[in-house]
Protein backbone atom coordinates (compact mmCIF):
# COMPACT_ATOMS: atom_id res chain seq x y z
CA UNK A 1 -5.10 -12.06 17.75
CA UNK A 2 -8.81 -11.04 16.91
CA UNK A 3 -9.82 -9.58 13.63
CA UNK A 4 -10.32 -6.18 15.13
CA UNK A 5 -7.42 -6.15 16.97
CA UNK A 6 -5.74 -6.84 13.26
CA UNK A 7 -7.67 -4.76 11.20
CA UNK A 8 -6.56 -1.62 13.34
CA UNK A 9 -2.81 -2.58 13.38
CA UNK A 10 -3.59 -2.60 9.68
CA UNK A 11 -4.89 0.85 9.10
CA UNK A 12 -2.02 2.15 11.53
CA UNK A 13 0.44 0.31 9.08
CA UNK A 14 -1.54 1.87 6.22
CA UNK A 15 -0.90 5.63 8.09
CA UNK A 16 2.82 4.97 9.05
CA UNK A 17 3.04 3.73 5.42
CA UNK A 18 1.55 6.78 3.75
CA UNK A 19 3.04 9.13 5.99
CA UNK A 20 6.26 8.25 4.61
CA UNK A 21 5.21 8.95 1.11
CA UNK A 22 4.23 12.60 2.18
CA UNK A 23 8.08 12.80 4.07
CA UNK A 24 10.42 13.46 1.84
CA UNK A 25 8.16 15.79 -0.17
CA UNK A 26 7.31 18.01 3.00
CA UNK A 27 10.46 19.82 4.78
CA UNK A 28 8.43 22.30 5.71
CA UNK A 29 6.26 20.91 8.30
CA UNK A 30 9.08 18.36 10.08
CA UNK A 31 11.72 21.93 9.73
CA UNK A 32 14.18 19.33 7.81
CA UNK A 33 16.26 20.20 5.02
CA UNK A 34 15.35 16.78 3.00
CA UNK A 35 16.01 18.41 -0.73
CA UNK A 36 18.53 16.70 -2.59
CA UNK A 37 18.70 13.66 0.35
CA UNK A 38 17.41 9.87 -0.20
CA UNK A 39 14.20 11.44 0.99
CA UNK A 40 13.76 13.38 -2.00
CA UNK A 41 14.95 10.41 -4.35
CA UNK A 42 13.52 8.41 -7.12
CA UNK A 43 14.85 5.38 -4.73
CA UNK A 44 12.71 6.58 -1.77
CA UNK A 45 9.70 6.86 -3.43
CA UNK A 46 10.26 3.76 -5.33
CA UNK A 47 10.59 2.00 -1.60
CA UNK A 48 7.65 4.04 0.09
CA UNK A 49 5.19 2.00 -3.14
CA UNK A 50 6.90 -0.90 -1.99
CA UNK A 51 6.18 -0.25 1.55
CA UNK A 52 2.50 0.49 0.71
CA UNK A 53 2.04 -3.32 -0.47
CA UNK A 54 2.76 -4.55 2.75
CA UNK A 55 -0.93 -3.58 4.29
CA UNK A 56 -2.59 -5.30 1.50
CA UNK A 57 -1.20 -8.76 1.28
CA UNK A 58 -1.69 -8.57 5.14
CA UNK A 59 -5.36 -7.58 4.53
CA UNK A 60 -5.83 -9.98 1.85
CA UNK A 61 -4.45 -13.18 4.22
CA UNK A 62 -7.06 -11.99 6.48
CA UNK A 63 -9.93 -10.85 5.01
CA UNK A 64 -9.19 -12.40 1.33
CA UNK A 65 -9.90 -10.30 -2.20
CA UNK A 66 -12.47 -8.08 -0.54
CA UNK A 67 -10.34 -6.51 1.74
CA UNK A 68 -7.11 -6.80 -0.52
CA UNK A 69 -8.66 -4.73 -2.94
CA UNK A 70 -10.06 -2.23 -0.44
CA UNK A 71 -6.94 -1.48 1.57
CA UNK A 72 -5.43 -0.87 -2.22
CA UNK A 73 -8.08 1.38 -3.22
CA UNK A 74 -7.33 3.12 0.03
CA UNK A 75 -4.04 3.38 -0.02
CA UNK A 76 -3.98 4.58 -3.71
CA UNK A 77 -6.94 7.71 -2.48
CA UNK A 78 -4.51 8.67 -0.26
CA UNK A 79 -1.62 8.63 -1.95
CA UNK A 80 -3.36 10.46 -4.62
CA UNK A 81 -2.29 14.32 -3.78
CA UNK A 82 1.37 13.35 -3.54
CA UNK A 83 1.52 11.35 -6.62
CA UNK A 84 -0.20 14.80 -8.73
CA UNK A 85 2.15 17.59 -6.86
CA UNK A 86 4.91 16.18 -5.36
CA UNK A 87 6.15 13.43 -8.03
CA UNK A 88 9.83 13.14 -9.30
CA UNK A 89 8.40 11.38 -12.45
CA UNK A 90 7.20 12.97 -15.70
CA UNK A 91 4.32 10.50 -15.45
CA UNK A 92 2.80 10.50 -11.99
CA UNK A 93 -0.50 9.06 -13.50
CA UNK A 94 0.77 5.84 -14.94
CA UNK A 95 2.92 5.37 -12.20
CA UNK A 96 -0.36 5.07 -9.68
CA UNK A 97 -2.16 3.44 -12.52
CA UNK A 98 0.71 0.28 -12.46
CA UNK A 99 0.23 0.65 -8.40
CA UNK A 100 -3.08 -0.38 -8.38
CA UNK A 101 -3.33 -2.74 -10.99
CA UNK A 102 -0.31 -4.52 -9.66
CA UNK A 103 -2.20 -4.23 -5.32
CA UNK A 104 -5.10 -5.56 -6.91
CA UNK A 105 -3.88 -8.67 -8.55
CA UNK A 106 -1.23 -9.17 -6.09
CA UNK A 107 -4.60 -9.01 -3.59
CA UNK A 108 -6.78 -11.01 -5.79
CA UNK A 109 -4.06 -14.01 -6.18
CA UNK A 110 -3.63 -14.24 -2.41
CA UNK A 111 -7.13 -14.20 -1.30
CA UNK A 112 -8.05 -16.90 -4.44
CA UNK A 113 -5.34 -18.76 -3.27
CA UNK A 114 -6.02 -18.88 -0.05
CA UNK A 115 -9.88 -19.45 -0.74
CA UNK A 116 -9.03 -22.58 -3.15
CA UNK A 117 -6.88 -23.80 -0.07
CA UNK A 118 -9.52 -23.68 2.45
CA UNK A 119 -12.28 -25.16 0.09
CA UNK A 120 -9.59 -28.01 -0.57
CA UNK A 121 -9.43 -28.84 2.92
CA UNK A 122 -13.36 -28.60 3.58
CA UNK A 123 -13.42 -30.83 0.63
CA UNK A 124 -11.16 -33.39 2.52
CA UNK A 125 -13.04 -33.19 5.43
């Protein structure tokens, strides 16, 4: 699979992703009840950070720290809104603080990894 063809699988993971952040927090536009349902739960939202990770260690196997730490930037932008009105926790900011640092380093350790890996085997070759 080309690059492209990868990087736009990415950024639909990165909408499908995000999209389920916004879910539980917005019956009104998908005419659900969802108050007081796993949607609405600490648990859910919990899941939909861990679901958000997912895009950037793909991104940073592919396109190493660089693109790691941009898909985490991205993802943390857009997730912005929801964390500020719709959070169940009394500290939404520290929560998307630990989100980032965590996507970054996560990011930065793959893509170093997998740079000191390749420059191994050009050194062997």
């Amino acid at each position: 699979m080309h690059k492209a063809q990868q990087l736009c699988l990415i950024g639909v993971s990165v909408i499908v992703a995000v999209l389920l952040c916004y879910l539980g927090d917005l019956p009104w536009l998908w005419s659900l009840q969802l108050r007081g349902s796993f949607f609405a739960s600490q648990a859910y939202h919990e899941l939909c950070l861990l679901v958000l990770l997912a895009p950037i260690v793909w991104v940073a196997v592919i396109f190493r720290i660089r693109g790691g730490i941009l898909v985490a930037v991205i993802d943390s932008l857009a997730i912005l809104p929801h964390t500020l009105y719709f959070s169940p926790y009394p500290d939404p900011i520290f929560r998307l603080a630990t989100f980032i640092i965590i996507s970054v380093l996560l990011a930065g350790f793959i893509g170093r990894e997998l740079n000191s890996k390749d420059e191994l085997r050009r050194q062997q070759s």
